[in-house]
PDB file of N, CA and C in Angstrom:
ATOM      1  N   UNK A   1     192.510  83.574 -16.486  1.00  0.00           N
ATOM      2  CA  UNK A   1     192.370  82.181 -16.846  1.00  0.00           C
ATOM      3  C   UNK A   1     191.309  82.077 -17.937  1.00  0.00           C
ATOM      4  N   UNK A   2     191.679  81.154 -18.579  1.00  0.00           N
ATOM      5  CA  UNK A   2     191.014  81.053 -20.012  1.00  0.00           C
ATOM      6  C   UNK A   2     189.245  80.295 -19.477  1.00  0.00           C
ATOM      7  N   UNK A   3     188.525  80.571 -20.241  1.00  0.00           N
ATOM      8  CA  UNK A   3     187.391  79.787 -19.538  1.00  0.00           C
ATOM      9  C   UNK A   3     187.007  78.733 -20.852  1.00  0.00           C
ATOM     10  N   UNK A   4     186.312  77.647 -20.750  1.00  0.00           N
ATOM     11  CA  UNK A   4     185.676  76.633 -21.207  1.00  0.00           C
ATOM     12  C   UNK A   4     184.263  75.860 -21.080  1.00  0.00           C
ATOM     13  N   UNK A   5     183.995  75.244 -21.885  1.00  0.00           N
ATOM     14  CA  UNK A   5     182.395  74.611 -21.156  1.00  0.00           C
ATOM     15  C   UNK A   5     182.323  73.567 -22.486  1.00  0.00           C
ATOM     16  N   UNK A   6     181.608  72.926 -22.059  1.00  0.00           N
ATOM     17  CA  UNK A   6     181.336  71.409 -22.838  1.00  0.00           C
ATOM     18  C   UNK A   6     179.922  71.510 -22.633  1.00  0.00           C
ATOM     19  N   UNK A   7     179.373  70.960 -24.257  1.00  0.00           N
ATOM     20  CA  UNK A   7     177.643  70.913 -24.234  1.00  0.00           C
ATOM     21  C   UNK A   7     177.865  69.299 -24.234  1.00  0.00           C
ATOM     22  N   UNK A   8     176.762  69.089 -23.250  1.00  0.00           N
ATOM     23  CA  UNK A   8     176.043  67.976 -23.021  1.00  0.00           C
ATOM     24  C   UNK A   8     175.024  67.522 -23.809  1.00  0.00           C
ATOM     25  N   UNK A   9     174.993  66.903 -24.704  1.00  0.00           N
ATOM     26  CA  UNK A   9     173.576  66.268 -25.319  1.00  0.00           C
ATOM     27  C   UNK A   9     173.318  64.915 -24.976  1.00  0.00           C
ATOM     28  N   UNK A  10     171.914  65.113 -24.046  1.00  0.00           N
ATOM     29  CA  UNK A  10     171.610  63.554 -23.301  1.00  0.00           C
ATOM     30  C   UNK A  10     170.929  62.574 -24.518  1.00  0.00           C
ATOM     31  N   UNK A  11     170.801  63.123 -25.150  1.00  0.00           N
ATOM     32  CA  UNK A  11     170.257  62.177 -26.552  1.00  0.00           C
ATOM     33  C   UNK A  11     170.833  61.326 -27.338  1.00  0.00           C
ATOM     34  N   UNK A  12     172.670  61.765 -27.000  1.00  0.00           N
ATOM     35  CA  UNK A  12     173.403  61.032 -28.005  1.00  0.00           C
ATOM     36  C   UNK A  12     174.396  60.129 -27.134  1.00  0.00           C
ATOM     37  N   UNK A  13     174.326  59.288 -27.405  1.00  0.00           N
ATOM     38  CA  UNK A  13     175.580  58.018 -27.017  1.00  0.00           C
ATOM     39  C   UNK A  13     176.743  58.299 -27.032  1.00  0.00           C
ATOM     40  N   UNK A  14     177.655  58.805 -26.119  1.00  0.00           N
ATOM     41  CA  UNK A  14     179.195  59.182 -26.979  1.00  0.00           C
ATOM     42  C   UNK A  14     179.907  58.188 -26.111  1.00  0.00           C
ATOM     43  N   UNK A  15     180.800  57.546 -26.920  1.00  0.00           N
ATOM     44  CA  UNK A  15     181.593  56.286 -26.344  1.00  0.00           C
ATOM     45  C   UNK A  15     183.381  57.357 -26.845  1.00  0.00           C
ATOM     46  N   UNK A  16     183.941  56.631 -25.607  1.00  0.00           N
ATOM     47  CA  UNK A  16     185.405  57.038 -25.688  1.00  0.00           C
ATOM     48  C   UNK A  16     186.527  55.991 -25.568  1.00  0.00           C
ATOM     49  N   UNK A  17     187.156  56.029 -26.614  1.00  0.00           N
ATOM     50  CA  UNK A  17     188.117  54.847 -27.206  1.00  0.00           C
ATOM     51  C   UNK A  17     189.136  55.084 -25.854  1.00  0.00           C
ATOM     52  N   UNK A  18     189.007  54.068 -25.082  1.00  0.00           N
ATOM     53  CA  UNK A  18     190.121  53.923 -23.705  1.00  0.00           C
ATOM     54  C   UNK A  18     191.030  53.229 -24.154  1.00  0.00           C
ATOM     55  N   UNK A  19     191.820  52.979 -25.199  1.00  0.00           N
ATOM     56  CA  UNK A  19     192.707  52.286 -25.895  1.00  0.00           C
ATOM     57  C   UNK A  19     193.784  53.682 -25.778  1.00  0.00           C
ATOM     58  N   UNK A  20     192.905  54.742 -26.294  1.00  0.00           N
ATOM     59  CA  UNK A  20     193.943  56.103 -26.402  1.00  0.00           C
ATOM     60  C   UNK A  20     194.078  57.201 -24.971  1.00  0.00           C
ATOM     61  N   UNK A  21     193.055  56.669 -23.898  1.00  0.00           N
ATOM     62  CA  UNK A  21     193.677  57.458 -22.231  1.00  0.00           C
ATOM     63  C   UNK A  21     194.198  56.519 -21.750  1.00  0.00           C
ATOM     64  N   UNK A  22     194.424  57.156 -20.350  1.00  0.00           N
ATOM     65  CA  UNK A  22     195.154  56.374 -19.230  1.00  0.00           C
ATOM     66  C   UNK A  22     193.830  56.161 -18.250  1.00  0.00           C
ATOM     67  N   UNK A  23     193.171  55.165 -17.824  1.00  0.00           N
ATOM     68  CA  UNK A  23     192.132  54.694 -16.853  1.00  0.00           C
ATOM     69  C   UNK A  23     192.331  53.938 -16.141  1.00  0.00           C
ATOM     70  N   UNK A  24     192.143  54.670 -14.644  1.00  0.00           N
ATOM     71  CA  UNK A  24     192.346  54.083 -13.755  1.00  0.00           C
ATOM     72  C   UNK A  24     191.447  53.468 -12.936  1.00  0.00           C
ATOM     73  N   UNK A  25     191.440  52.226 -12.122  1.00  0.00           N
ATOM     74  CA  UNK A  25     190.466  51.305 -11.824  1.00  0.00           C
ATOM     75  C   UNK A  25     190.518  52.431 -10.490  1.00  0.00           C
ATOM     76  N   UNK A  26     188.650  52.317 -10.236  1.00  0.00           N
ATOM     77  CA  UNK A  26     188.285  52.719  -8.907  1.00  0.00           C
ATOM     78  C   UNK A  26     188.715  52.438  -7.320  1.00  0.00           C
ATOM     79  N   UNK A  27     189.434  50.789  -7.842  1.00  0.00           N
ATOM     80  CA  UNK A  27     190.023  50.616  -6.599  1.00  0.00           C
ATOM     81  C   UNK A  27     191.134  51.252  -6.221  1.00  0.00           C
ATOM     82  N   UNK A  28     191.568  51.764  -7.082  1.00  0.00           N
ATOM     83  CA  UNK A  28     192.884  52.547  -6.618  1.00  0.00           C
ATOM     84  C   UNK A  28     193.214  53.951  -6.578  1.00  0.00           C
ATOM     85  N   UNK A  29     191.819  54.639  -6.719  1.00  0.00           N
ATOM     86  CA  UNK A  29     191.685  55.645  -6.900  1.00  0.00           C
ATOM     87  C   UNK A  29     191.287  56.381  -5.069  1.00  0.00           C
ATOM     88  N   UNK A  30     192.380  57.042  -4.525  1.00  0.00           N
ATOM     89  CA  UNK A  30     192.619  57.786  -2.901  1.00  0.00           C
ATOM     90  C   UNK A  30     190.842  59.282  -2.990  1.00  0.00           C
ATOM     91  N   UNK A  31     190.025  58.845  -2.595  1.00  0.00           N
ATOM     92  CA  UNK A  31     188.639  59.855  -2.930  1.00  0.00           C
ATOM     93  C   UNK A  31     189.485  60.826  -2.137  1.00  0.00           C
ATOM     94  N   UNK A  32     190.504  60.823  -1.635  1.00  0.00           N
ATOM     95  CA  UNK A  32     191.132  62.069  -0.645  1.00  0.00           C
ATOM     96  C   UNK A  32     192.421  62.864  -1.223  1.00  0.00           C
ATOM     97  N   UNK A  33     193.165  62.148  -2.683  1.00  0.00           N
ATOM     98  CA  UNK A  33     193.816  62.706  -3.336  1.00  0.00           C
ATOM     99  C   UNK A  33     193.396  62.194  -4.667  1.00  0.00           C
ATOM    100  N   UNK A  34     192.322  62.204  -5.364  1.00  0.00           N
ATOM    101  CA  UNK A  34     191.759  61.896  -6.769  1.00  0.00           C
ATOM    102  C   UNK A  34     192.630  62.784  -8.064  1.00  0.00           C
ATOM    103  N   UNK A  35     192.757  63.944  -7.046  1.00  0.00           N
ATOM    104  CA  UNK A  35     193.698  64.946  -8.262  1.00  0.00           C
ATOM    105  C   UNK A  35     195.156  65.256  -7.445  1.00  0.00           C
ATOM    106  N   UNK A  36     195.422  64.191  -7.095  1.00  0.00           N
ATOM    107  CA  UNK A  36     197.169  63.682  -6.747  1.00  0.00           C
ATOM    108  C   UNK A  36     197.169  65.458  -5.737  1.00  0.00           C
ATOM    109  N   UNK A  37     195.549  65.724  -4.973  1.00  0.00           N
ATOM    110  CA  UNK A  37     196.009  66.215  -3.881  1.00  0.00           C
ATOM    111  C   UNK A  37     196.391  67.946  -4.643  1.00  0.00           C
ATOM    112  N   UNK A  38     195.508  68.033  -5.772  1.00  0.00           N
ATOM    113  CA  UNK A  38     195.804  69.299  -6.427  1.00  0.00           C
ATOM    114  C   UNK A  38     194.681  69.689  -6.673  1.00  0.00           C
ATOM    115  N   UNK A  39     193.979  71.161  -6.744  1.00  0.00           N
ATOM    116  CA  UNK A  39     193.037  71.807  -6.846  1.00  0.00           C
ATOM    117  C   UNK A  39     192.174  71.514  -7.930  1.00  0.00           C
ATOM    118  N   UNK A  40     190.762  71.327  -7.797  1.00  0.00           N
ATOM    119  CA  UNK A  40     189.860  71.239  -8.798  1.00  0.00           C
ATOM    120  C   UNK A  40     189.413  72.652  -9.635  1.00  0.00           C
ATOM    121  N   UNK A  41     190.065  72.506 -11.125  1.00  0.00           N
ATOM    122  CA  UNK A  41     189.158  73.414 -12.021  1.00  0.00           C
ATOM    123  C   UNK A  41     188.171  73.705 -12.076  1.00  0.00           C
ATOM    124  N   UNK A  42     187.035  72.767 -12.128  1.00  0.00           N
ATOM    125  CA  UNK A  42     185.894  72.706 -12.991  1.00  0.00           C
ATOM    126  C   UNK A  42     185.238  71.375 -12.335  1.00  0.00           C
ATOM    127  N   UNK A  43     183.890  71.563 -12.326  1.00  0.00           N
ATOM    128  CA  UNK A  43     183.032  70.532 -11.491  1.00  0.00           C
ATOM    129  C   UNK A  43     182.001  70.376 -12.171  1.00  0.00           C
ATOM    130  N   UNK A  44     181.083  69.535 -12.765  1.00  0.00           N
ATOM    131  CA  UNK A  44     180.183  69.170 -13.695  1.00  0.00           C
ATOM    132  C   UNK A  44     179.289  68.020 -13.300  1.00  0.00           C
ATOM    133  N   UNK A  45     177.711  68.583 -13.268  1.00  0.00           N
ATOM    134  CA  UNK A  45     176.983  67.128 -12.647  1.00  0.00           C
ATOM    135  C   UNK A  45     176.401  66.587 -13.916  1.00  0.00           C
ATOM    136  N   UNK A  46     175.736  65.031 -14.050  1.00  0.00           N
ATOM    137  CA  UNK A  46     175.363  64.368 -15.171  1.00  0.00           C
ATOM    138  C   UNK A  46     174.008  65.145 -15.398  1.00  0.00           C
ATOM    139  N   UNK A  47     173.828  64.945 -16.708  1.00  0.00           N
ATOM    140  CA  UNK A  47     171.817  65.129 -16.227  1.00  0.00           C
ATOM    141  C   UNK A  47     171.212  64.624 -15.742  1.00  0.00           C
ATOM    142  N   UNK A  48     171.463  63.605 -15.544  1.00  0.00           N
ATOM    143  CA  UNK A  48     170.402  62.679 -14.371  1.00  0.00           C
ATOM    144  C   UNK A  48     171.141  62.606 -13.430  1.00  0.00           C
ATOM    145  N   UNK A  49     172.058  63.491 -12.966  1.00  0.00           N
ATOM    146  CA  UNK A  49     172.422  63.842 -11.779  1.00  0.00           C
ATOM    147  C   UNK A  49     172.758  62.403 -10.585  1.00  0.00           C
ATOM    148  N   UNK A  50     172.947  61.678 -11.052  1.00  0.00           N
ATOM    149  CA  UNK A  50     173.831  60.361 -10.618  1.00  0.00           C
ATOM    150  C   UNK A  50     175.492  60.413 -10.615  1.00  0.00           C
ATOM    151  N   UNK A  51     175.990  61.015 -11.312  1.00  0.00           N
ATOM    152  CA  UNK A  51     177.697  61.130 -11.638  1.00  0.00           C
ATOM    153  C   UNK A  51     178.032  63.232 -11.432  1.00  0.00           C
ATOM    154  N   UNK A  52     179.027  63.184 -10.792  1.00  0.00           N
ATOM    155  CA  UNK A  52     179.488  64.134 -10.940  1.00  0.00           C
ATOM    156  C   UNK A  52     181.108  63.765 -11.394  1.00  0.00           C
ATOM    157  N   UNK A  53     181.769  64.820 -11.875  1.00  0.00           N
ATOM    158  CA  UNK A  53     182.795  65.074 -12.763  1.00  0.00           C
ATOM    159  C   UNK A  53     183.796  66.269 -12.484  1.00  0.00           C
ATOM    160  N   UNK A  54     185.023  65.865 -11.746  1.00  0.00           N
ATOM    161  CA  UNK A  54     185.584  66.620 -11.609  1.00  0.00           C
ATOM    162  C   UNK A  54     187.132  66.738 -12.473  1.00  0.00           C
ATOM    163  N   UNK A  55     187.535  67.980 -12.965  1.00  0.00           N
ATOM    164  CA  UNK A  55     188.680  68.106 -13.310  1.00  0.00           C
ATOM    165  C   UNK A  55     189.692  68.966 -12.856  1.00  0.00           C
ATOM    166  N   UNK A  56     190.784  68.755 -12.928  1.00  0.00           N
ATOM    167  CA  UNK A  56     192.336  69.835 -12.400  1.00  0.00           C
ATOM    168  C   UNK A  56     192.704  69.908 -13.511  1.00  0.00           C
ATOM    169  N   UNK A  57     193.520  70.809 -13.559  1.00  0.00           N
ATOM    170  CA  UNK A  57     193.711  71.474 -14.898  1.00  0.00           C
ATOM    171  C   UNK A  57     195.254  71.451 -14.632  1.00  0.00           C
ATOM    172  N   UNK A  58     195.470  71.465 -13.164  1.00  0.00           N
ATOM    173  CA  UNK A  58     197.047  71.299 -12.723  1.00  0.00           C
ATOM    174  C   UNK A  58     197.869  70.161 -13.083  1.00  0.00           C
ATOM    175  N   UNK A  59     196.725  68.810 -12.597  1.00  0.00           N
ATOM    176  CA  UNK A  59     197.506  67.426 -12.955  1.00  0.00           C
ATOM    177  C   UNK A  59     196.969  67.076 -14.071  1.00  0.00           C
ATOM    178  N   UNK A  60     196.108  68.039 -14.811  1.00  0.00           N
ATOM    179  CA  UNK A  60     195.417  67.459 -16.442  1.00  0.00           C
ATOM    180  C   UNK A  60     194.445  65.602 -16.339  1.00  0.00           C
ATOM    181  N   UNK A  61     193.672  65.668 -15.096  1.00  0.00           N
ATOM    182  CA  UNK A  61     192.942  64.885 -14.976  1.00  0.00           C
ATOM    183  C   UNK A  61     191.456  65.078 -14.829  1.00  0.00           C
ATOM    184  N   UNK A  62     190.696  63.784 -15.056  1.00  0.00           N
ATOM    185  CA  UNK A  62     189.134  63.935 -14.874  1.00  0.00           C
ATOM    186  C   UNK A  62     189.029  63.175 -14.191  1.00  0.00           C
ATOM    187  N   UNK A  63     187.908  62.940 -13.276  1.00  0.00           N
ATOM    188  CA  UNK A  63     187.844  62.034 -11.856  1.00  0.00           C
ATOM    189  C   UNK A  63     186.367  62.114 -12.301  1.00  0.00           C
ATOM    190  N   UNK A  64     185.576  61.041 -12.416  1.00  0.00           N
ATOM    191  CA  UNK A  64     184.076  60.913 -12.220  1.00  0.00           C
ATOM    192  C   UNK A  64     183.564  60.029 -10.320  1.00  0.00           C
ATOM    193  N   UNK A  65     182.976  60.786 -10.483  1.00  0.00           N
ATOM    194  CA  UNK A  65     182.537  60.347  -8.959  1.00  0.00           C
ATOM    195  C   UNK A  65     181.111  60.095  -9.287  1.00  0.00           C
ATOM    196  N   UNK A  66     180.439  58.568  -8.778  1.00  0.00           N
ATOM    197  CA  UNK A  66     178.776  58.387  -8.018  1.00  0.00           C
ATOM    198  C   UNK A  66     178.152  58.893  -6.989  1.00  0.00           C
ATOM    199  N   UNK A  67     177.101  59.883  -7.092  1.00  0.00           N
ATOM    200  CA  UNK A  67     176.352  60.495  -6.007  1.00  0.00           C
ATOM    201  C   UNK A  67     175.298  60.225  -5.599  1.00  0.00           C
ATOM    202  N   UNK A  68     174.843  59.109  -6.002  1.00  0.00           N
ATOM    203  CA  UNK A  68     173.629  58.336  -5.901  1.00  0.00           C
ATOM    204  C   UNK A  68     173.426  57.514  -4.148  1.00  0.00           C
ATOM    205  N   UNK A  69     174.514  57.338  -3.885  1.00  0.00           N
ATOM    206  CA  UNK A  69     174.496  56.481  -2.586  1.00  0.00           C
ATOM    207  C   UNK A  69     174.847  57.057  -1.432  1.00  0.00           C
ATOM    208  N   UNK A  70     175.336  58.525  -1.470  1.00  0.00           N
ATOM    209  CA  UNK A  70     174.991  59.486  -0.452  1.00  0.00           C
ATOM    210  C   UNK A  70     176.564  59.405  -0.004  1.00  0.00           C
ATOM    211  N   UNK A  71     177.975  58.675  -0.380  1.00  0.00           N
ATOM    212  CA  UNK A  71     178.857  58.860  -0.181  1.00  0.00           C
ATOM    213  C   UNK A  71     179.731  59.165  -1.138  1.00  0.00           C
ATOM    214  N   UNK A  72     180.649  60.143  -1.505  1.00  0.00           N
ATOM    215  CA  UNK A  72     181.354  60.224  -2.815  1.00  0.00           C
ATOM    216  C   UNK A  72     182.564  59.456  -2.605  1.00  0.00           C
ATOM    217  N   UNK A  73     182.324  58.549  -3.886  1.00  0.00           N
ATOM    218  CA  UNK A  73     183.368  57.649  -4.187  1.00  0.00           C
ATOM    219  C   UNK A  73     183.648  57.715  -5.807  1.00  0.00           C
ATOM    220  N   UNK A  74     184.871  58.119  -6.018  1.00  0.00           N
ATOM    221  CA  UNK A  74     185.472  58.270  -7.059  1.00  0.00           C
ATOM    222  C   UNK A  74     185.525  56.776  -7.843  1.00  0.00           C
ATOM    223  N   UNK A  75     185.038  56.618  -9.303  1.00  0.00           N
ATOM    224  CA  UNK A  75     184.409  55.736 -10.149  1.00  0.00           C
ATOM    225  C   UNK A  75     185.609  55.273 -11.114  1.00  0.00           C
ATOM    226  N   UNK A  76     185.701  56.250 -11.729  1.00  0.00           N
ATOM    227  CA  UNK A  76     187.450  56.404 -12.877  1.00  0.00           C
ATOM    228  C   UNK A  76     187.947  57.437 -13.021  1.00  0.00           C
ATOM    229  N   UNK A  77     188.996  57.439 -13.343  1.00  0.00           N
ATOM    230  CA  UNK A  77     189.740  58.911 -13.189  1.00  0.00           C
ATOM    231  C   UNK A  77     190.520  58.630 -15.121  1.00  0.00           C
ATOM    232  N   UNK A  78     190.875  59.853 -15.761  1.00  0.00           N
ATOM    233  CA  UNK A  78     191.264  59.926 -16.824  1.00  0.00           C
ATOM    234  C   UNK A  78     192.536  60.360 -16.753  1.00  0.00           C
ATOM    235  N   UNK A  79     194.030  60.193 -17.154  1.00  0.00           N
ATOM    236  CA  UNK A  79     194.646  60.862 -16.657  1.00  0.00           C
ATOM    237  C   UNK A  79     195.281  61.666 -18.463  1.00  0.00           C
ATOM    238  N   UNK A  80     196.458  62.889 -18.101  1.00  0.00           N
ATOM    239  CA  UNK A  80     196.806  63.573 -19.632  1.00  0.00           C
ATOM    240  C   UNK A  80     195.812  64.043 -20.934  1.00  0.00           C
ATOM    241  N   UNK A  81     194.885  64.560 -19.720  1.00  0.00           N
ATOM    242  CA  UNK A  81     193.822  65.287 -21.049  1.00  0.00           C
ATOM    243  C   UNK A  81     194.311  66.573 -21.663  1.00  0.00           C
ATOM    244  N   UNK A  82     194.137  66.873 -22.699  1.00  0.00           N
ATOM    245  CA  UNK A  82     194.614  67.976 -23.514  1.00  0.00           C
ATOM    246  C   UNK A  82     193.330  68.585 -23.880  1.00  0.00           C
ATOM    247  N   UNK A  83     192.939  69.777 -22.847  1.00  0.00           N
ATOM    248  CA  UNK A  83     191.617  70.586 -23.345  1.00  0.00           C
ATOM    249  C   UNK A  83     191.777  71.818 -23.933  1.00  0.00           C
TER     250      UNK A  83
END
């Protein structure tokens, strides 16, 4: 399997045009099938360690989850990423 990694720079603002993914509201997001119930790739915490970030590489999704409140609840999910 091919490997990957994404640099984080907490210094810079990066905004993502949601005009061009698919985003899905938190309310409808199953924290028990977030990746439609398919194995997580890759797991990534914020730097300030409030958000973690999970992706499948199977259903080509990103799922951000809040860890701040001691229960994980999935926030937005991205769906048809091309990495």
């Amino acid at each position: 399997m091919d490997e990957f990694s994404v640099k984080i720079d907490s210094e810079t603002d990066n905004e993502i045009d949601f005009d061009k993914v698919d985003l899905t509201n938190k309310d409808k997001i199953d924290s028990d099938k977030a990746h439609n119930s398919l194995p997580i790739t890759e797991i990534e915490v914020s730097p300030n360690e409030k958000y973690l970030v999970t992706y499948s590489q199977e259903d080509r999704s990103i799922v951000g989850w809040e860890i701040t409140n001691g229960q994980l609840k999935p926030e937005s999910r991205v769906d048809d990423v091309d990495v």
